[in-house]
C-alpha atoms as a PDB file:
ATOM      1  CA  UNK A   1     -34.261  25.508 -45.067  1.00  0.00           C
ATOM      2  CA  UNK A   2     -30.445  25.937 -45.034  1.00  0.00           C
ATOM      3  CA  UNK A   3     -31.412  29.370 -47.318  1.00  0.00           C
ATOM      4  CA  UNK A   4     -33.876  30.417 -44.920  1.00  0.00           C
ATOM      5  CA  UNK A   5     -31.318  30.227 -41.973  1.00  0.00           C
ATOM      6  CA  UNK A   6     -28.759  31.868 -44.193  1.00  0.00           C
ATOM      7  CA  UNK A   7     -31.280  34.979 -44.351  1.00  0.00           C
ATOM      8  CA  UNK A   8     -31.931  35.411 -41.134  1.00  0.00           C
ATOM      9  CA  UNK A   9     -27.879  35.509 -40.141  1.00  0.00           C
ATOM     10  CA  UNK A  10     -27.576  38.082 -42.594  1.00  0.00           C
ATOM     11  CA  UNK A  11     -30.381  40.265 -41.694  1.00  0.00           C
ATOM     12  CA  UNK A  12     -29.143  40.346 -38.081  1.00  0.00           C
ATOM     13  CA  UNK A  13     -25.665  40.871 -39.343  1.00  0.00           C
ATOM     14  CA  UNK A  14     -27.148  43.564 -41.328  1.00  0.00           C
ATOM     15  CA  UNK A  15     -29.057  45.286 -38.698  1.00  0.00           C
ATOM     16  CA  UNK A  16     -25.829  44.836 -36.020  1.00  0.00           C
ATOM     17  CA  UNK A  17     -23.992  46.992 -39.053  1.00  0.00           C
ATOM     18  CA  UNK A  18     -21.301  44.141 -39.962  1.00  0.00           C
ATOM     19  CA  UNK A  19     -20.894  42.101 -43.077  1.00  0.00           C
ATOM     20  CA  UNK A  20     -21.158  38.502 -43.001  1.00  0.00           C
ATOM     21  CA  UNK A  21     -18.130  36.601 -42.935  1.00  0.00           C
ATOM     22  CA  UNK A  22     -17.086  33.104 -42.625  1.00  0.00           C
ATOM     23  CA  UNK A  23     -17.222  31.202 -38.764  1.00  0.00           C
ATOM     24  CA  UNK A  24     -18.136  34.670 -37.671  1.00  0.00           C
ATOM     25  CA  UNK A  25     -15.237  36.478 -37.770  1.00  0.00           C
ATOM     26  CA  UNK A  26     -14.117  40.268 -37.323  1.00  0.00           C
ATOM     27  CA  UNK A  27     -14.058  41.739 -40.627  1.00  0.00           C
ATOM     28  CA  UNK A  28      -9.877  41.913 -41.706  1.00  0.00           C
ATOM     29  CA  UNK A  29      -9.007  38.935 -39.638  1.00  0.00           C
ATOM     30  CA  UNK A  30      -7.622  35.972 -41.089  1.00  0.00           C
ATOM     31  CA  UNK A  31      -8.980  32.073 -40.586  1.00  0.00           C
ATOM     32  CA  UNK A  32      -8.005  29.408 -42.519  1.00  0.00           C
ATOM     33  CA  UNK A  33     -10.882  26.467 -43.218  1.00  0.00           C
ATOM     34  CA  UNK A  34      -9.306  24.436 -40.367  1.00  0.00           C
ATOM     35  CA  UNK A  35     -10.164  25.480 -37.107  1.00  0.00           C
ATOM     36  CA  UNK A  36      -7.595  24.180 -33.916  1.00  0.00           C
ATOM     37  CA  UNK A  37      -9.104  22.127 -31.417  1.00  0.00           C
ATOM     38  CA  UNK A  38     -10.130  24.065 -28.169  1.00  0.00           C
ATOM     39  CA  UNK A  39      -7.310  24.513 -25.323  1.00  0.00           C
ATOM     40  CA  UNK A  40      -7.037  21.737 -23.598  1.00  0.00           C
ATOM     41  CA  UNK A  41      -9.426  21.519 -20.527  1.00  0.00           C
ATOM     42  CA  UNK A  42      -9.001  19.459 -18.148  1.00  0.00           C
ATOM     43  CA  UNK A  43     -12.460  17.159 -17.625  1.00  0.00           C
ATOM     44  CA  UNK A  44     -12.993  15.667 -14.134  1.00  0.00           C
ATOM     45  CA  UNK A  45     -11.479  12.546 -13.709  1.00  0.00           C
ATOM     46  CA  UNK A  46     -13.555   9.295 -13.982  1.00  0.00           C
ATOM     47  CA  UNK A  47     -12.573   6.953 -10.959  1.00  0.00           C
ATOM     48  CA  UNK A  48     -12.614   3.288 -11.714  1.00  0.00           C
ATOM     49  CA  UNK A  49     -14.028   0.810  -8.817  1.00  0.00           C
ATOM     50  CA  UNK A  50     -11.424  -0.815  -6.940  1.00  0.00           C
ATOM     51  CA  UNK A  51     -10.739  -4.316  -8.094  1.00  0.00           C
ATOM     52  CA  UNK A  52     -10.154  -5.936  -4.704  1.00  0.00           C
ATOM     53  CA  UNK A  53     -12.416  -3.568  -3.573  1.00  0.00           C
ATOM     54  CA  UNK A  54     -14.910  -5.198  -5.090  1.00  0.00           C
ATOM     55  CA  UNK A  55     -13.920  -8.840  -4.827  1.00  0.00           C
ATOM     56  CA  UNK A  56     -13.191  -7.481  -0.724  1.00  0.00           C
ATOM     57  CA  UNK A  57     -16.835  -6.835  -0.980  1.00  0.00           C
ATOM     58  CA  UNK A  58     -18.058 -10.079  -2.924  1.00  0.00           C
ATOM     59  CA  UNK A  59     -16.119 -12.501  -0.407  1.00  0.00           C
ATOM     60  CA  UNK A  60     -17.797 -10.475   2.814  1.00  0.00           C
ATOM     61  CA  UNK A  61     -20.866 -10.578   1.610  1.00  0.00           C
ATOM     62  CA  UNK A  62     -20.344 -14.823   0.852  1.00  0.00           C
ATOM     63  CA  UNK A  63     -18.728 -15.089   4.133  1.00  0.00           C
ATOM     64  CA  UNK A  64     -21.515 -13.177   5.996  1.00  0.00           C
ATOM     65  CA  UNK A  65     -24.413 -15.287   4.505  1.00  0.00           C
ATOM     66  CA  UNK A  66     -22.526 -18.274   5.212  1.00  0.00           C
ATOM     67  CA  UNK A  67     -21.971 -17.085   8.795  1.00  0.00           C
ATOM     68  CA  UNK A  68     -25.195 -16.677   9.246  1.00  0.00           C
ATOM     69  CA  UNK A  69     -26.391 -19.394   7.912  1.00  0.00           C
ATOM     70  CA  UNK A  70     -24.214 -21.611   9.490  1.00  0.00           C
ATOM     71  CA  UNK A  71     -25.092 -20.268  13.093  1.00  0.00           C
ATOM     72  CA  UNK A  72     -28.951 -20.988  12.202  1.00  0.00           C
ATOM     73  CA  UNK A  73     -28.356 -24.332  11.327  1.00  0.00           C
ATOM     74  CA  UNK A  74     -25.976 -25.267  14.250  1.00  0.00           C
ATOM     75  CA  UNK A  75     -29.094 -23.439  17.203  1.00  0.00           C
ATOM     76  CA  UNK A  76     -31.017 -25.699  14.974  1.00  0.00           C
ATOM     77  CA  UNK A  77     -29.443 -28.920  15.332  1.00  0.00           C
ATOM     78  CA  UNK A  78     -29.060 -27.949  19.447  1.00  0.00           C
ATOM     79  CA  UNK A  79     -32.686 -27.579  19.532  1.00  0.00           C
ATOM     80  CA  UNK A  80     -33.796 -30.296  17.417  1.00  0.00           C
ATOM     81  CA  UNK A  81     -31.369 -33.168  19.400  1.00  0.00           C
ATOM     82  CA  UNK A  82     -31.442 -31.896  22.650  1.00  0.00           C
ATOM     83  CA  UNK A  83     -35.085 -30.997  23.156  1.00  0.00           C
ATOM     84  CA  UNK A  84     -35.974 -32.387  26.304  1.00  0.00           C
ATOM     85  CA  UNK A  85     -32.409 -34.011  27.164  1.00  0.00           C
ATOM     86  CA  UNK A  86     -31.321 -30.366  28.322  1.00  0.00           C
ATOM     87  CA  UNK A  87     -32.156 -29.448  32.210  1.00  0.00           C
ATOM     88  CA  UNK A  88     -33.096 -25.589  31.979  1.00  0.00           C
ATOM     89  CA  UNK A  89     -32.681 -24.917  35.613  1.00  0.00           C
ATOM     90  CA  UNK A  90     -29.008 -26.714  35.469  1.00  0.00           C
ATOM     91  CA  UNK A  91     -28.080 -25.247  32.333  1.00  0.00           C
ATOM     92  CA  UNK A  92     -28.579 -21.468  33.285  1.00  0.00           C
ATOM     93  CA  UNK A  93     -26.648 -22.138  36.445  1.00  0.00           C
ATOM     94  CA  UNK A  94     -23.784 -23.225  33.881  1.00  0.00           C
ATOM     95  CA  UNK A  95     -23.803 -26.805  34.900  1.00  0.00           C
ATOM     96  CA  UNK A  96     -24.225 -29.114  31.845  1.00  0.00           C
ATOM     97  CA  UNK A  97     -24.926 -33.019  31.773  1.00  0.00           C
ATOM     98  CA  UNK A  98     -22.057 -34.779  30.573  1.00  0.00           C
ATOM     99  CA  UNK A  99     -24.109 -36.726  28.250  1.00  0.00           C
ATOM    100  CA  UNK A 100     -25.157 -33.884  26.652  1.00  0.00           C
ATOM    101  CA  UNK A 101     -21.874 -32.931  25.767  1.00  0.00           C
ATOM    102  CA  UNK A 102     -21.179 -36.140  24.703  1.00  0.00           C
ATOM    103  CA  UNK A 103     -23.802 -36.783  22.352  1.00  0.00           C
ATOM    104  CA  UNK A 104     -23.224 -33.036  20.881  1.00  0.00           C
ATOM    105  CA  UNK A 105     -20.022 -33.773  20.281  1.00  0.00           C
ATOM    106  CA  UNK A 106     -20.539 -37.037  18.365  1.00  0.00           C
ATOM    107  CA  UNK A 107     -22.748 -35.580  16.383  1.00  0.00           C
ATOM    108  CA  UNK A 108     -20.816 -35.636  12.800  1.00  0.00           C
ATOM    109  CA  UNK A 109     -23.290 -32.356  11.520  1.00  0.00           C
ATOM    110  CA  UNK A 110     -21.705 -30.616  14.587  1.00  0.00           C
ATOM    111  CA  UNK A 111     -17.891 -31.220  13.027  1.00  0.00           C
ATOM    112  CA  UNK A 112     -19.106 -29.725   9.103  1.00  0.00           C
ATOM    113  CA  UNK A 113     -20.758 -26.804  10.956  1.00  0.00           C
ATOM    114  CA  UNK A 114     -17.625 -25.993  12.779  1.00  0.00           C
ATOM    115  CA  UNK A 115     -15.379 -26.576   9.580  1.00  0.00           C
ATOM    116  CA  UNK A 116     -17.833 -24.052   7.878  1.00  0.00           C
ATOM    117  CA  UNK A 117     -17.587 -21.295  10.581  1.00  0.00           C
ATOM    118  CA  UNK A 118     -13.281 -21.940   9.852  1.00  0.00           C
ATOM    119  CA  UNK A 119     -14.320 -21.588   5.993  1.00  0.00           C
ATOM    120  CA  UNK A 120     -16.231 -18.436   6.562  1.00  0.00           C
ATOM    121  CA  UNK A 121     -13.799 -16.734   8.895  1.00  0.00           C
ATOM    122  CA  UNK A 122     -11.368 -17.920   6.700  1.00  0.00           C
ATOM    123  CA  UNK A 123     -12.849 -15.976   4.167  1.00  0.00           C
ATOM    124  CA  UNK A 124     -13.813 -13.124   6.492  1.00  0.00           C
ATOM    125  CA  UNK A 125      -9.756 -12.945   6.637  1.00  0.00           C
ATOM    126  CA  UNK A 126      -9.133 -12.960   2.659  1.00  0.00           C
ATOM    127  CA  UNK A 127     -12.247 -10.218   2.369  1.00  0.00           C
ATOM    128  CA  UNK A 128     -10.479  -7.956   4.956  1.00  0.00           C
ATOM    129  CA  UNK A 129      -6.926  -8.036   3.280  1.00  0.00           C
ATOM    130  CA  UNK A 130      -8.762  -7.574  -0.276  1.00  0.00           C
ATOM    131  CA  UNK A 131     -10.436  -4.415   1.485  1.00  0.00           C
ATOM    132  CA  UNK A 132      -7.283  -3.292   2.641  1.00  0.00           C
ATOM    133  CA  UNK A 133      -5.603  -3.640  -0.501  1.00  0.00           C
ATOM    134  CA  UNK A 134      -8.357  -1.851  -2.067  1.00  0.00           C
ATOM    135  CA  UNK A 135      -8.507   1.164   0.055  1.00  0.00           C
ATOM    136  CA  UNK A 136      -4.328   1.549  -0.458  1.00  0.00           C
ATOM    137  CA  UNK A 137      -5.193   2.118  -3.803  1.00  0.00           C
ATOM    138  CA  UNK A 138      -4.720   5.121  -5.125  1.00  0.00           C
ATOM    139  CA  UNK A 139      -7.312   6.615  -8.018  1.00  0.00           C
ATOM    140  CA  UNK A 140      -9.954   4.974  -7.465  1.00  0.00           C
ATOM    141  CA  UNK A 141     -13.271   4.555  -5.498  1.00  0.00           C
ATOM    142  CA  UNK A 142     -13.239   3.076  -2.427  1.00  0.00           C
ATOM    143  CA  UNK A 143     -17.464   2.632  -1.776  1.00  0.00           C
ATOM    144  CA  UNK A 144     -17.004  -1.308  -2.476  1.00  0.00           C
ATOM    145  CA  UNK A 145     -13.411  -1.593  -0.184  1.00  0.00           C
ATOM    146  CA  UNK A 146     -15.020   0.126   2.509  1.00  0.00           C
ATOM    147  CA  UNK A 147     -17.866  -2.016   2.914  1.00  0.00           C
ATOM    148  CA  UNK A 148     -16.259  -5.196   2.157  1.00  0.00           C
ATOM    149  CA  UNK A 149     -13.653  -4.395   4.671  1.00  0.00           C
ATOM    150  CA  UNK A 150     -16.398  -3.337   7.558  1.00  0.00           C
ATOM    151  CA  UNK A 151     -18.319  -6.237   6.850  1.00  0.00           C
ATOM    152  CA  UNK A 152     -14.892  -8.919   7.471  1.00  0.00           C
ATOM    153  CA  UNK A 153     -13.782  -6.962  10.115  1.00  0.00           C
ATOM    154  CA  UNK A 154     -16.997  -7.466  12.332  1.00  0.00           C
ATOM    155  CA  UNK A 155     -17.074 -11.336  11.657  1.00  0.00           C
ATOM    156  CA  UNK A 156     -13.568 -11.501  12.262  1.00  0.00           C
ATOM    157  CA  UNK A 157     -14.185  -9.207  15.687  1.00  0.00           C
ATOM    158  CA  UNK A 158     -17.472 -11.200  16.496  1.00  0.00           C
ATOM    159  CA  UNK A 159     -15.178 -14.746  16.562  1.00  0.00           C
ATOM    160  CA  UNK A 160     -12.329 -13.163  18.344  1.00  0.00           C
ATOM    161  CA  UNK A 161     -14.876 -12.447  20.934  1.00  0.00           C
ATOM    162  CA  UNK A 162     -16.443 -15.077  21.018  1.00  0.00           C
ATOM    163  CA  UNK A 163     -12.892 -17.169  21.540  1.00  0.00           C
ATOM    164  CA  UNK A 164     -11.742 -14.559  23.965  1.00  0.00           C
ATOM    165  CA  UNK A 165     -14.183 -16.521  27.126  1.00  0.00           C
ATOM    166  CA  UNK A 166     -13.503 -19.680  25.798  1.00  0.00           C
ATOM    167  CA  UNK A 167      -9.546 -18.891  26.004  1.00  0.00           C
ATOM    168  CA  UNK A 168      -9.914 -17.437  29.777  1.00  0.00           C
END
């Protein structure tokens, strides 16, 4: 095979009117056996993912599933203890039993839900200073900082205003 390639170089060399020479050079010019690497080209550069970009993104996404979570199970303790103890009419009007209140409030599920919302905007914090950190950096890709820092920044904003009326 390698002789049948060899004959067809040289009978296109042969029909182009040159010789055959080695690495297909001009005929007179000198090459040694070892041939230089290429110039140096500059290849496009590979970004990394940001580190805390990533863990910015990780911690959201725990915080925002715990959020959630947590704010299902607390409408579902409301409904499931209060059905029927809860005067509709009075309620909308913003008036509220005080025995209602009371038993809400003694209600020891009612204390781990609200230590879980302070976990998960606790983490909703860490997630948006990873994110920040992340998108500072310099070099790298910032898909993963971006979205983790989005994501804390609208639980943190959604329990500012939710504190915001409660404050006033």
């Amino acid at each position: 095979m390698d002789n049948q390639f060899k004959d067809q170089n040289s009978d296109r060399s042969q029909e182009q009117g040159r010789e055959e020479t080695p690495f297909n050079e001009q005929p007179g010019s000198y090459r040694s056996a070892y041939e230089p690497p290429a110039p140096f080209r500059e290849e496009p550069l590979q970004l990394k993912h940001s580190g805390p970009g990533i863990a910015s993104f990780i911690v959201s996404l725990l915080a925002a599933v715990s959020f959630i979570t947590l704010f299902i199970a607390l409408i579902s303790i409301i409904a499931s203890e209060f059905v029927g103890v809860i005067d509709l009419d009075n309620a909308a009007a913003g008036q509220v039993d005080q025995q209602v209140l009371e038993q809400l409030f003694s209600s020891t599920s009612f204390y781990f839900i609200i230590l879980g919302f302070m976990g998960s905007l606790a983490a909703a914090l860490v997630g948006l200073v990873l994110g920040i950190i992340g998108l500072v950096q310099k070099n790298r890709k910032k898909v993963f900082s971006v979205i983790g820092t989005v994501l804390s920044g609208l639980m943190v904003g959604f329990v500012v205003l939710m504190i915001i009326p409660a404050l006033l």
